[in-house]
PDB file of N, CA and C in Angstrom:
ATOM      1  N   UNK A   1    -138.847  93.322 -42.796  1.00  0.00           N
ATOM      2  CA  UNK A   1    -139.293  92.427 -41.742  1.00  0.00           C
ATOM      3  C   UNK A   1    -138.105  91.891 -40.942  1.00  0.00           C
ATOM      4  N   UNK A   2    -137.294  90.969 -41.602  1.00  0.00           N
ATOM      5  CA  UNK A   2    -136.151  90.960 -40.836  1.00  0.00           C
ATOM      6  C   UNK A   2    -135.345  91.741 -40.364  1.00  0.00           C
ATOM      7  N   UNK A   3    -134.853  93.167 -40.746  1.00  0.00           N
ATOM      8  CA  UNK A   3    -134.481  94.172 -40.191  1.00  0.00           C
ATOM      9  C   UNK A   3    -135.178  94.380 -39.008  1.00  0.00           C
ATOM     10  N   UNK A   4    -136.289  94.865 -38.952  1.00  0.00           N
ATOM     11  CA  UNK A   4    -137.092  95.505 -37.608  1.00  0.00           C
ATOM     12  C   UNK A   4    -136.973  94.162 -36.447  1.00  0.00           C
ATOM     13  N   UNK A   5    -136.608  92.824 -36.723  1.00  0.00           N
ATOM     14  CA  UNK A   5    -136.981  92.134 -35.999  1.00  0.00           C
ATOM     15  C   UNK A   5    -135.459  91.741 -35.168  1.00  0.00           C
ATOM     16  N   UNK A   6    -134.253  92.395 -35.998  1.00  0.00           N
ATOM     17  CA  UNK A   6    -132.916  92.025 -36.157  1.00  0.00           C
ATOM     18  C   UNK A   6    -132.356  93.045 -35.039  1.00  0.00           C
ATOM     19  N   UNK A   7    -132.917  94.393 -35.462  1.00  0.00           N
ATOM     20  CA  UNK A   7    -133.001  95.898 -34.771  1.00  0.00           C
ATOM     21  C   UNK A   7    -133.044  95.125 -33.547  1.00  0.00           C
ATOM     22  N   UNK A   8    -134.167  94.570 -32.755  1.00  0.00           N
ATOM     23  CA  UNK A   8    -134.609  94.141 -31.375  1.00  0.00           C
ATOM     24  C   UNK A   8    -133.482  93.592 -30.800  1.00  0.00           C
ATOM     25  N   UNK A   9    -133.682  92.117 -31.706  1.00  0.00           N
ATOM     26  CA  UNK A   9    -132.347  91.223 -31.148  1.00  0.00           C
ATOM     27  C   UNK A   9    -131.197  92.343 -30.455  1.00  0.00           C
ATOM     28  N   UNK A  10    -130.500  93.248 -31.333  1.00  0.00           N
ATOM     29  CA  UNK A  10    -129.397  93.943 -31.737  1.00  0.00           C
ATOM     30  C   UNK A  10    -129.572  94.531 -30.302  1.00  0.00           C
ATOM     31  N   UNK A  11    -130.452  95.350 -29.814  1.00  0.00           N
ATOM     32  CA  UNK A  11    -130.829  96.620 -29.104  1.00  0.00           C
ATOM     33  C   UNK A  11    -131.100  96.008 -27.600  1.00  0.00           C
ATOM     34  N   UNK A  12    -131.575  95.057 -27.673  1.00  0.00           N
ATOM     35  CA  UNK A  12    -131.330  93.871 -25.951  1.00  0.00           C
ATOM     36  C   UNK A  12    -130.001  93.475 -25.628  1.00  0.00           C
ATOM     37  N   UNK A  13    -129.591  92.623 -26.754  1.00  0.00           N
ATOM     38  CA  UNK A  13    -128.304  92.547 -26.245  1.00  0.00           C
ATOM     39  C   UNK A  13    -127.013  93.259 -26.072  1.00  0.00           C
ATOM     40  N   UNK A  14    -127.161  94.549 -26.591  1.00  0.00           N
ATOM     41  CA  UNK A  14    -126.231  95.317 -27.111  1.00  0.00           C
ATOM     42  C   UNK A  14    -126.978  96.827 -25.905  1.00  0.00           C
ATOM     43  N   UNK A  15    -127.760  96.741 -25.867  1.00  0.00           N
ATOM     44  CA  UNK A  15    -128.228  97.882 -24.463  1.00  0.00           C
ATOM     45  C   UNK A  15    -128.684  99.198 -25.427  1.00  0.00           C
ATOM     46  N   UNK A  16    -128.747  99.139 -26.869  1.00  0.00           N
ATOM     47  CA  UNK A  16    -128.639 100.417 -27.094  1.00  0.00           C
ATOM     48  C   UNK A  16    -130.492 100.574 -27.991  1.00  0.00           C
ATOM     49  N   UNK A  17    -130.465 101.848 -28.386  1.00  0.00           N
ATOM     50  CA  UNK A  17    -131.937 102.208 -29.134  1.00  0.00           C
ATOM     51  C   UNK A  17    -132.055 101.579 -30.209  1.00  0.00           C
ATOM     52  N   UNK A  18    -132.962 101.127 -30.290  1.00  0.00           N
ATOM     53  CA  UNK A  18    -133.080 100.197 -31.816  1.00  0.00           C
ATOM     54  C   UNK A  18    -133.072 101.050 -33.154  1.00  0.00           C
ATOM     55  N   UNK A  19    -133.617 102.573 -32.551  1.00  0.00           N
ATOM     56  CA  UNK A  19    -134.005 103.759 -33.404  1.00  0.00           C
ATOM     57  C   UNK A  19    -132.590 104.291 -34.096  1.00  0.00           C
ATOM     58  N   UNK A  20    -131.278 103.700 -33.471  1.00  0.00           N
ATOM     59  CA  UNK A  20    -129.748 104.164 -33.630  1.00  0.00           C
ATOM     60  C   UNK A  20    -129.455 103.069 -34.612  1.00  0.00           C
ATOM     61  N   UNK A  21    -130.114 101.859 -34.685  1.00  0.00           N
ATOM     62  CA  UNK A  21    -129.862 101.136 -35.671  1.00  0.00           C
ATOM     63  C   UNK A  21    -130.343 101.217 -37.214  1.00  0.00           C
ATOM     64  N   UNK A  22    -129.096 101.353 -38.175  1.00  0.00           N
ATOM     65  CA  UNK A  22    -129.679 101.367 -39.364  1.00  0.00           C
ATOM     66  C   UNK A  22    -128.612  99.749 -39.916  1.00  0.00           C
ATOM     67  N   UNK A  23    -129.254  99.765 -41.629  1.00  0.00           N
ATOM     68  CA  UNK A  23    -129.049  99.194 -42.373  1.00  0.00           C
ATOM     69  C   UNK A  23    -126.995  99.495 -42.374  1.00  0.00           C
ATOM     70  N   UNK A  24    -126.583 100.568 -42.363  1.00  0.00           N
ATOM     71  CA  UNK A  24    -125.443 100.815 -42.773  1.00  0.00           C
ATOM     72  C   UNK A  24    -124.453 100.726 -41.102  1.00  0.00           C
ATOM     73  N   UNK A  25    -125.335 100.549 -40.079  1.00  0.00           N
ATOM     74  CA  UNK A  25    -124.655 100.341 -38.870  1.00  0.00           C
ATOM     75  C   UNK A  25    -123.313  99.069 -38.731  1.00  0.00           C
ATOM     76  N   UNK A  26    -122.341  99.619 -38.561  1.00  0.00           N
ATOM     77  CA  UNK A  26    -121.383  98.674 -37.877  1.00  0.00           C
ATOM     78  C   UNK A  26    -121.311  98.131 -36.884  1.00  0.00           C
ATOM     79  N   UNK A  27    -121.362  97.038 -36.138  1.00  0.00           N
ATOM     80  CA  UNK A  27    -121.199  95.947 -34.976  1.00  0.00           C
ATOM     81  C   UNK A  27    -120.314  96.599 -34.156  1.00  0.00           C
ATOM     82  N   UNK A  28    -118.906  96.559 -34.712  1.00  0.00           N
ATOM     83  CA  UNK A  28    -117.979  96.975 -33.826  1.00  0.00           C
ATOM     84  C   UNK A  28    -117.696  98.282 -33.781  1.00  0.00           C
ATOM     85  N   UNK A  29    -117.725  99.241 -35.011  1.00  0.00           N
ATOM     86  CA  UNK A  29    -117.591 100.214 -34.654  1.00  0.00           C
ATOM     87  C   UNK A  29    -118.464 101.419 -34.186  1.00  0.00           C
ATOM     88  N   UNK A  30    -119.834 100.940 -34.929  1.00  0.00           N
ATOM     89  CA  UNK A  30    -120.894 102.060 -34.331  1.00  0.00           C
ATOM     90  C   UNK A  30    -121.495 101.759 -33.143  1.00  0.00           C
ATOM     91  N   UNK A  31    -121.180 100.110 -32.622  1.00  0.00           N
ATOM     92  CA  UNK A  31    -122.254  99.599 -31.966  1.00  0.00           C
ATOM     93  C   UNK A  31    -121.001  99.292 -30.262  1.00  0.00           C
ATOM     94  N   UNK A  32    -120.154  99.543 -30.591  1.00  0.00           N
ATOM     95  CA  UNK A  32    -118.978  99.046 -29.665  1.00  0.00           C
ATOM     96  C   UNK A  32    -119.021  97.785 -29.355  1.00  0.00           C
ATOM     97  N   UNK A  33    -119.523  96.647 -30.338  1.00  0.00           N
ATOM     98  CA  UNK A  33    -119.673  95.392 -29.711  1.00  0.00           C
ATOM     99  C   UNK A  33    -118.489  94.782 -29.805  1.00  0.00           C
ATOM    100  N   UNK A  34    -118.151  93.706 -29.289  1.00  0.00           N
ATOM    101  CA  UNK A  34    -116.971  92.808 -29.528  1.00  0.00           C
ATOM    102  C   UNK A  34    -117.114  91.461 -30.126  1.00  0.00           C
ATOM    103  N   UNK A  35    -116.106  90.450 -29.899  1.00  0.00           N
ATOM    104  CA  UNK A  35    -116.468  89.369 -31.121  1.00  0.00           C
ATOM    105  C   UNK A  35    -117.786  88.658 -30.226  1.00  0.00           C
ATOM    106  N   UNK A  36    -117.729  88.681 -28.737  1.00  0.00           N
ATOM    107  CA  UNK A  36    -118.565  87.431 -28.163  1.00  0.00           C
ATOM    108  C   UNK A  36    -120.110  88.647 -28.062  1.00  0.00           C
ATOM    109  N   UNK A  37    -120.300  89.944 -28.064  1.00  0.00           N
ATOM    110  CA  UNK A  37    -121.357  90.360 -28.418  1.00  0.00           C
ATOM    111  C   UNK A  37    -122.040  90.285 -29.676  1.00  0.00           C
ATOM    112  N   UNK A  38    -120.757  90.055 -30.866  1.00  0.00           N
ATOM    113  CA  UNK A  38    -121.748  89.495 -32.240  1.00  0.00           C
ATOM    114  C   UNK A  38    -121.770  88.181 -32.166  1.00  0.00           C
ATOM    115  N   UNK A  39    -121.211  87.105 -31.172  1.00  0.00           N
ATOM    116  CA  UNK A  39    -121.498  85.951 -31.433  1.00  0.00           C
ATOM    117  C   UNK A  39    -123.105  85.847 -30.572  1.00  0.00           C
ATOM    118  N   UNK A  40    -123.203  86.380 -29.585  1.00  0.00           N
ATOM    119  CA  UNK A  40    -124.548  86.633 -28.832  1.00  0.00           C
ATOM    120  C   UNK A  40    -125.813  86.872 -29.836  1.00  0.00           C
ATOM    121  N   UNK A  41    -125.277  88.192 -30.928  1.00  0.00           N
ATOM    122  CA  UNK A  41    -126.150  88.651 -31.549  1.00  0.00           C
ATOM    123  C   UNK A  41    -126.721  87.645 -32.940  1.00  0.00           C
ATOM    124  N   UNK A  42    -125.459  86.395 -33.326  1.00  0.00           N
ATOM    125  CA  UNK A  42    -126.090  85.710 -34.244  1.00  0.00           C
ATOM    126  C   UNK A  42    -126.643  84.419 -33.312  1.00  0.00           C
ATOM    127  N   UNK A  43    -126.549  84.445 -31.978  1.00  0.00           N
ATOM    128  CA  UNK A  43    -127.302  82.871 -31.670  1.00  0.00           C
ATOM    129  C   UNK A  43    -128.714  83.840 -31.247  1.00  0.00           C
ATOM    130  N   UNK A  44    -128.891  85.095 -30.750  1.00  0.00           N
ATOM    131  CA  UNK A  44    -130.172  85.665 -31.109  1.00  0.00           C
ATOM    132  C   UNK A  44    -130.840  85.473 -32.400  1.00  0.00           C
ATOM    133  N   UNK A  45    -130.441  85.603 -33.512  1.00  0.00           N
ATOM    134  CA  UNK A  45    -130.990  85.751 -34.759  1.00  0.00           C
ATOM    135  C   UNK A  45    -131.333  84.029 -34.630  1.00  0.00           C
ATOM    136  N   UNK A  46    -130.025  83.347 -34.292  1.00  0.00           N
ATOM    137  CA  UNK A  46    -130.483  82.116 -35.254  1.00  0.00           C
ATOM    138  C   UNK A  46    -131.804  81.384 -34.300  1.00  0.00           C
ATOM    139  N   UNK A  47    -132.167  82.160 -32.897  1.00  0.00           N
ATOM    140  CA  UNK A  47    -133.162  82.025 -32.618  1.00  0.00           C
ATOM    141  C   UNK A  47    -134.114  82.175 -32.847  1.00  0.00           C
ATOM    142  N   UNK A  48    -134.044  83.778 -32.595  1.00  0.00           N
ATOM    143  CA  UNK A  48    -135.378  84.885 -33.258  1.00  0.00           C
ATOM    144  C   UNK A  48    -135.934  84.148 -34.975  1.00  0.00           C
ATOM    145  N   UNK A  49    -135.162  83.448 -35.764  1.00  0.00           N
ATOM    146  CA  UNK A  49    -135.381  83.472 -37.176  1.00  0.00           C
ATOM    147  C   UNK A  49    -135.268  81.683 -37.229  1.00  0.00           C
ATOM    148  N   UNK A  50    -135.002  81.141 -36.478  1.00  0.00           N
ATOM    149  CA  UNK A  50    -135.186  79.552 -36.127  1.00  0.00           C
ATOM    150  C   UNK A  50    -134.448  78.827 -37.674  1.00  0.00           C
ATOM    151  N   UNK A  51    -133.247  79.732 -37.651  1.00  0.00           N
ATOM    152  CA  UNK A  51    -131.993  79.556 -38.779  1.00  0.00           C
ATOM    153  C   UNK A  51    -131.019  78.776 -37.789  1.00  0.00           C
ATOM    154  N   UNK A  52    -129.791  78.274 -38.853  1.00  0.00           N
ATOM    155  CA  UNK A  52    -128.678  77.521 -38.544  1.00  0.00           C
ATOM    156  C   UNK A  52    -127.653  78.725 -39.303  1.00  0.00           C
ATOM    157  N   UNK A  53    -126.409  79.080 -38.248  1.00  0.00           N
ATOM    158  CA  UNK A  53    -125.661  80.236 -39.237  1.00  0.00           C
ATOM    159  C   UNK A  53    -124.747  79.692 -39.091  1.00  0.00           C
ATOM    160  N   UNK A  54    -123.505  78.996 -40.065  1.00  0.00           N
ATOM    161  CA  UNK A  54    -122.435  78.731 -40.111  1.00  0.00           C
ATOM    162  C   UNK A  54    -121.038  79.731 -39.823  1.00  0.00           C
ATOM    163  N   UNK A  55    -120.612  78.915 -38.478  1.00  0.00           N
ATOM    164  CA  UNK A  55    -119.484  79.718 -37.822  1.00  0.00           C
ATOM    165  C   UNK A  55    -118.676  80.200 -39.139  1.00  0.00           C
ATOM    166  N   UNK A  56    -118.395  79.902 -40.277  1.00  0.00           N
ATOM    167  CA  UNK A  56    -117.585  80.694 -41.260  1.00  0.00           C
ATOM    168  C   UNK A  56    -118.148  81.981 -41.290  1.00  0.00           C
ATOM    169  N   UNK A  57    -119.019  82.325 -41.622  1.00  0.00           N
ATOM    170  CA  UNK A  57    -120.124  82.774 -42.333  1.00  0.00           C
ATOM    171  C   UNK A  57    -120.010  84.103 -41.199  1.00  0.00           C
ATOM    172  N   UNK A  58    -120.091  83.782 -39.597  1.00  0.00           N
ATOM    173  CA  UNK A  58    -120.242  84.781 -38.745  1.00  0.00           C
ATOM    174  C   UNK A  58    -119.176  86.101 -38.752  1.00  0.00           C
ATOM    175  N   UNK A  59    -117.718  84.954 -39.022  1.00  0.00           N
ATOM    176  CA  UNK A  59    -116.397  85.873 -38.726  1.00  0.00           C
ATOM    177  C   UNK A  59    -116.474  87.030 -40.034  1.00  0.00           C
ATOM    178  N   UNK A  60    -117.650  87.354 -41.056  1.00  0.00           N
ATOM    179  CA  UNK A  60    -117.123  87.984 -42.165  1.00  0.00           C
ATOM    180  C   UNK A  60    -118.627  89.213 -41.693  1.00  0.00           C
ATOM    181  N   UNK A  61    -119.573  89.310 -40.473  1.00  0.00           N
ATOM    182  CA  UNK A  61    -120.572  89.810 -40.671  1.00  0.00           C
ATOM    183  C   UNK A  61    -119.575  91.113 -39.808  1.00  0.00           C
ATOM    184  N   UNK A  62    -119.962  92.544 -40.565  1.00  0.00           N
ATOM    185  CA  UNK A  62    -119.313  93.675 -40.339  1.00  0.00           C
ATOM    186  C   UNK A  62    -120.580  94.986 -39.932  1.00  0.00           C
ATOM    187  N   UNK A  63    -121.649  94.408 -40.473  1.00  0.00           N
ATOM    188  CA  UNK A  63    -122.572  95.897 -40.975  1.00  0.00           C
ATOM    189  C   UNK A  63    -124.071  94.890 -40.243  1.00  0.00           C
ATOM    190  N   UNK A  64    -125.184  95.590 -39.994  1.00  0.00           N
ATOM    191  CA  UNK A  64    -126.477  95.352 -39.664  1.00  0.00           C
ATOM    192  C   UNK A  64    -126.670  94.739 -41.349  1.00  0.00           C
ATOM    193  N   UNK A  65    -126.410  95.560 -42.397  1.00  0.00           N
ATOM    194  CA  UNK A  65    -127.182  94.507 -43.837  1.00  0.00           C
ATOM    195  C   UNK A  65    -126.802  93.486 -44.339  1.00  0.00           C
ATOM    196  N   UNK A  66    -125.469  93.427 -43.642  1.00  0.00           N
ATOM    197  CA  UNK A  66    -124.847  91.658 -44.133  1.00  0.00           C
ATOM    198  C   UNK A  66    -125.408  90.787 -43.182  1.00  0.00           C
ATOM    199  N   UNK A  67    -125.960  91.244 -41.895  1.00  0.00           N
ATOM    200  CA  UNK A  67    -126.320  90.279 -41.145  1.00  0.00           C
ATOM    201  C   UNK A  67    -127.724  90.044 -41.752  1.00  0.00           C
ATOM    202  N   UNK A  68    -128.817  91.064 -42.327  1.00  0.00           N
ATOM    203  CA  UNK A  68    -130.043  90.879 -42.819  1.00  0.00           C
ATOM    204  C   UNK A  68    -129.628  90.206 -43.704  1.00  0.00           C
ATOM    205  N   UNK A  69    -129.222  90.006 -44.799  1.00  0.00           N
ATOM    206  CA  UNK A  69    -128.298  88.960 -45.852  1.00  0.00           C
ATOM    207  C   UNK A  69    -128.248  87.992 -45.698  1.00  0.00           C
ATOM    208  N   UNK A  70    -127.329  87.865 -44.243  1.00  0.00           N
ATOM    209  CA  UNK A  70    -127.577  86.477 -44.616  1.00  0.00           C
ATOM    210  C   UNK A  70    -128.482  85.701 -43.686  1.00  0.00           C
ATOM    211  N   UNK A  71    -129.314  86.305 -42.741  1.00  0.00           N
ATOM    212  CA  UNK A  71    -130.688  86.370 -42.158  1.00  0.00           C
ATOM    213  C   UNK A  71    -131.516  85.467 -43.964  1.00  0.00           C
ATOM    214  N   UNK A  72    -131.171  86.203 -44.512  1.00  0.00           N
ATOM    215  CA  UNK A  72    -132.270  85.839 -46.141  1.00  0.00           C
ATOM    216  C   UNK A  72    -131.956  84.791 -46.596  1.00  0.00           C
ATOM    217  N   UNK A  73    -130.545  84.918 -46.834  1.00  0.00           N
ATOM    218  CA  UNK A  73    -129.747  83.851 -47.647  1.00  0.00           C
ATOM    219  C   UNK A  73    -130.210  82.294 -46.744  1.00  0.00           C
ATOM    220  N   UNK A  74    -130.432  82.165 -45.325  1.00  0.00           N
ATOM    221  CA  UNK A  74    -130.057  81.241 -44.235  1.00  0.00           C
ATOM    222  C   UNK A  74    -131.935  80.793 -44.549  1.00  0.00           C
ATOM    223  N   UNK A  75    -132.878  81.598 -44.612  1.00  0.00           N
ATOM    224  CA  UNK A  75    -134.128  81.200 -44.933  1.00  0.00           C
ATOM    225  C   UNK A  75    -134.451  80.751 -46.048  1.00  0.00           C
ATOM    226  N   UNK A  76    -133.862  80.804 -47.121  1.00  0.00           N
ATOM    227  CA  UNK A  76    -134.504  80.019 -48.341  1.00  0.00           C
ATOM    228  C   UNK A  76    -133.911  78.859 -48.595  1.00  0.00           C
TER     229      UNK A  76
END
């Protein structure tokens, strides 16, 4: 659930197919984003998912499943 919904976020702001997004996808390197396109991509989430993500927390997200992570971790 959060994946498919993460995919979206990812694929608007980032211009690309959501269908190119997997679990094992990299930000910067598969996705060519930079730091202020993953900072885009977690104030999407912390929208889309009506979470609070601690700026520590952002500088360590590398992959689409650490961001579902802590997408999880940020909801319970």
């Amino acid at each position: 659930m959060e994946f498919e919904k993460l995919k979206q976020v990812i694929a608007q702001i980032l211009n690309v197919d959501p269908e190119e997004i997997t679990m094992e996808t990299t930000f910067m390197e598969d996705l060519g984003a930079d730091s202020l396109d993953v900072f885009q991509i977690v104030m999407g989430i912390e929208e889309e998912f009506d979470i609070v993500i601690p700026a520590e927390k952002v500088e360590n997200i590398r992959t689409v499943e650490e961001a579902v992570n802590l997408i999880k971790d940020s909801m319970e």
